[in-house]
Protein backbone atom coordinates (compact mmCIF):
# COMPACT_ATOMS: atom_id res chain seq x y z
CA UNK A 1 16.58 0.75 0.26
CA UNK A 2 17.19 4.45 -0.74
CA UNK A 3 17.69 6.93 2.12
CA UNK A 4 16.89 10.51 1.08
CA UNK A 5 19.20 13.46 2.61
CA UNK A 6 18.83 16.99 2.99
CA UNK A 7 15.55 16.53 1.13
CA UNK A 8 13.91 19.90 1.47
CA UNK A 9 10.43 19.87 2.54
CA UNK A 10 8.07 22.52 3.23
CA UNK A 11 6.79 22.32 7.42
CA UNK A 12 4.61 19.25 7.98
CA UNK A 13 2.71 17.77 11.00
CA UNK A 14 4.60 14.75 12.43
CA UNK A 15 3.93 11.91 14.67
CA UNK A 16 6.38 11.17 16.70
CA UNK A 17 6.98 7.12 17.20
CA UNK A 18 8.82 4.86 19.47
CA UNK A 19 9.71 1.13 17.68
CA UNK A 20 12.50 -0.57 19.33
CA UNK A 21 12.73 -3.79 18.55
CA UNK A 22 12.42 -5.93 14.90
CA UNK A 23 9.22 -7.62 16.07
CA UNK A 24 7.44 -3.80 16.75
CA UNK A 25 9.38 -2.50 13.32
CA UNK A 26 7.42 -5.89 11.52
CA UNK A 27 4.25 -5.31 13.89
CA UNK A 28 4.39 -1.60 12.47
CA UNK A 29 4.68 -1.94 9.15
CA UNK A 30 1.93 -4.38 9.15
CA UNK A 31 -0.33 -1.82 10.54
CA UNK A 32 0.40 0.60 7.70
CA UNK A 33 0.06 -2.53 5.00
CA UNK A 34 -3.22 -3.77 6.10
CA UNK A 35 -4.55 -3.18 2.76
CA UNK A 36 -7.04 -0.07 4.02
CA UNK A 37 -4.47 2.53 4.18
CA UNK A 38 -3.60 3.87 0.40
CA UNK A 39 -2.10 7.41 1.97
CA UNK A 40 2.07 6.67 1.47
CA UNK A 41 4.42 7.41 4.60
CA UNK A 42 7.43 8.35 5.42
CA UNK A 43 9.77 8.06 8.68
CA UNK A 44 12.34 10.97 9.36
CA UNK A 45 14.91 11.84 11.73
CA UNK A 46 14.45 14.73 13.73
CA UNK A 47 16.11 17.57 11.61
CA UNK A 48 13.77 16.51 9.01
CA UNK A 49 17.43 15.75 7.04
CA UNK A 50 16.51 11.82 6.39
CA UNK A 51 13.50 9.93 5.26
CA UNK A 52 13.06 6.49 4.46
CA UNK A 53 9.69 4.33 3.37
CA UNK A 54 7.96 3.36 6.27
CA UNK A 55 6.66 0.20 4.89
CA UNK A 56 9.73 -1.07 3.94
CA UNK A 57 11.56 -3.41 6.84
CA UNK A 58 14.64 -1.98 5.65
CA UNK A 59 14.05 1.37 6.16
CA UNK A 60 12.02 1.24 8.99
CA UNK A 61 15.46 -0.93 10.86
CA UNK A 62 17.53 1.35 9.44
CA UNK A 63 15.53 4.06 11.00
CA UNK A 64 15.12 2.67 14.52
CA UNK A 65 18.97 2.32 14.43
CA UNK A 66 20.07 5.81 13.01
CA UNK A 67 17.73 7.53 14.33
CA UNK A 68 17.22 6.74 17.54
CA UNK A 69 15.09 7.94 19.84
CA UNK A 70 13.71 10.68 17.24
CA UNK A 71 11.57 8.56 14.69
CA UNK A 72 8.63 10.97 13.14
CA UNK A 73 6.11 9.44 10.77
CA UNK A 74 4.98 11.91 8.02
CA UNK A 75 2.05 11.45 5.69
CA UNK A 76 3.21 12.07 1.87
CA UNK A 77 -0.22 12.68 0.60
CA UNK A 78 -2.73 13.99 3.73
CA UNK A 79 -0.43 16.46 5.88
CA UNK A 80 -1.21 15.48 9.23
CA UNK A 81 -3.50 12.70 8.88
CA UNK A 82 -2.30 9.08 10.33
CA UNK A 83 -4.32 5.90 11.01
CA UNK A 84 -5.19 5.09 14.00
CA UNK A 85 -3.16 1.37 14.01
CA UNK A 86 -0.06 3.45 14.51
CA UNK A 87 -1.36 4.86 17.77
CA UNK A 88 0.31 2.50 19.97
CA UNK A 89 3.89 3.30 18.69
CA UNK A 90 3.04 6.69 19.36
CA UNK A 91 6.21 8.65 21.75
């Protein structure tokens, strides 16, 4: 698992999550690995100063724990598009 820091990125659109526990983290990544989705993703703290893959279980825990309540999904290759599976760990 590779966390990036101080990455600099231009402004993006975000969608801000809520995943608490492992079994919404594993319920999650499912949603964005269901084999329709072919956009890549990216969860970030709220200063936009960390990123990690958000289809990896790793990063996605290590996300929910370091980042608390301020977990923002980013779309790597449509700014500001995000499937609708993902709605229901919307903030």
């Amino acid at each position: 698992m590779s966390v990036q820091t101080n990455v600099p990125v231009a402004p993006h659109i975000r969608a801000h999550l809520r995943i608490v526990t492992q079994s919404e983290a594993v319920e999650f990544i499912n949603a964005l690995c269901d084999g329709k989705i072919t956009d890549r993703f990216d969860l970030e703290n709220f200063e936009s100063s960390q990123r990690v893959n958000a289809r990896s279980i790793l990063g996605v825990l290590y996300a929910t724990a370091e980042f608390k309540d301020e977990i923002y999904l980013v779309n790597l290759d449509n700014d500001g598009s995000f499937p609708a599976a993902i709605d229901k760990f919307r903030a």
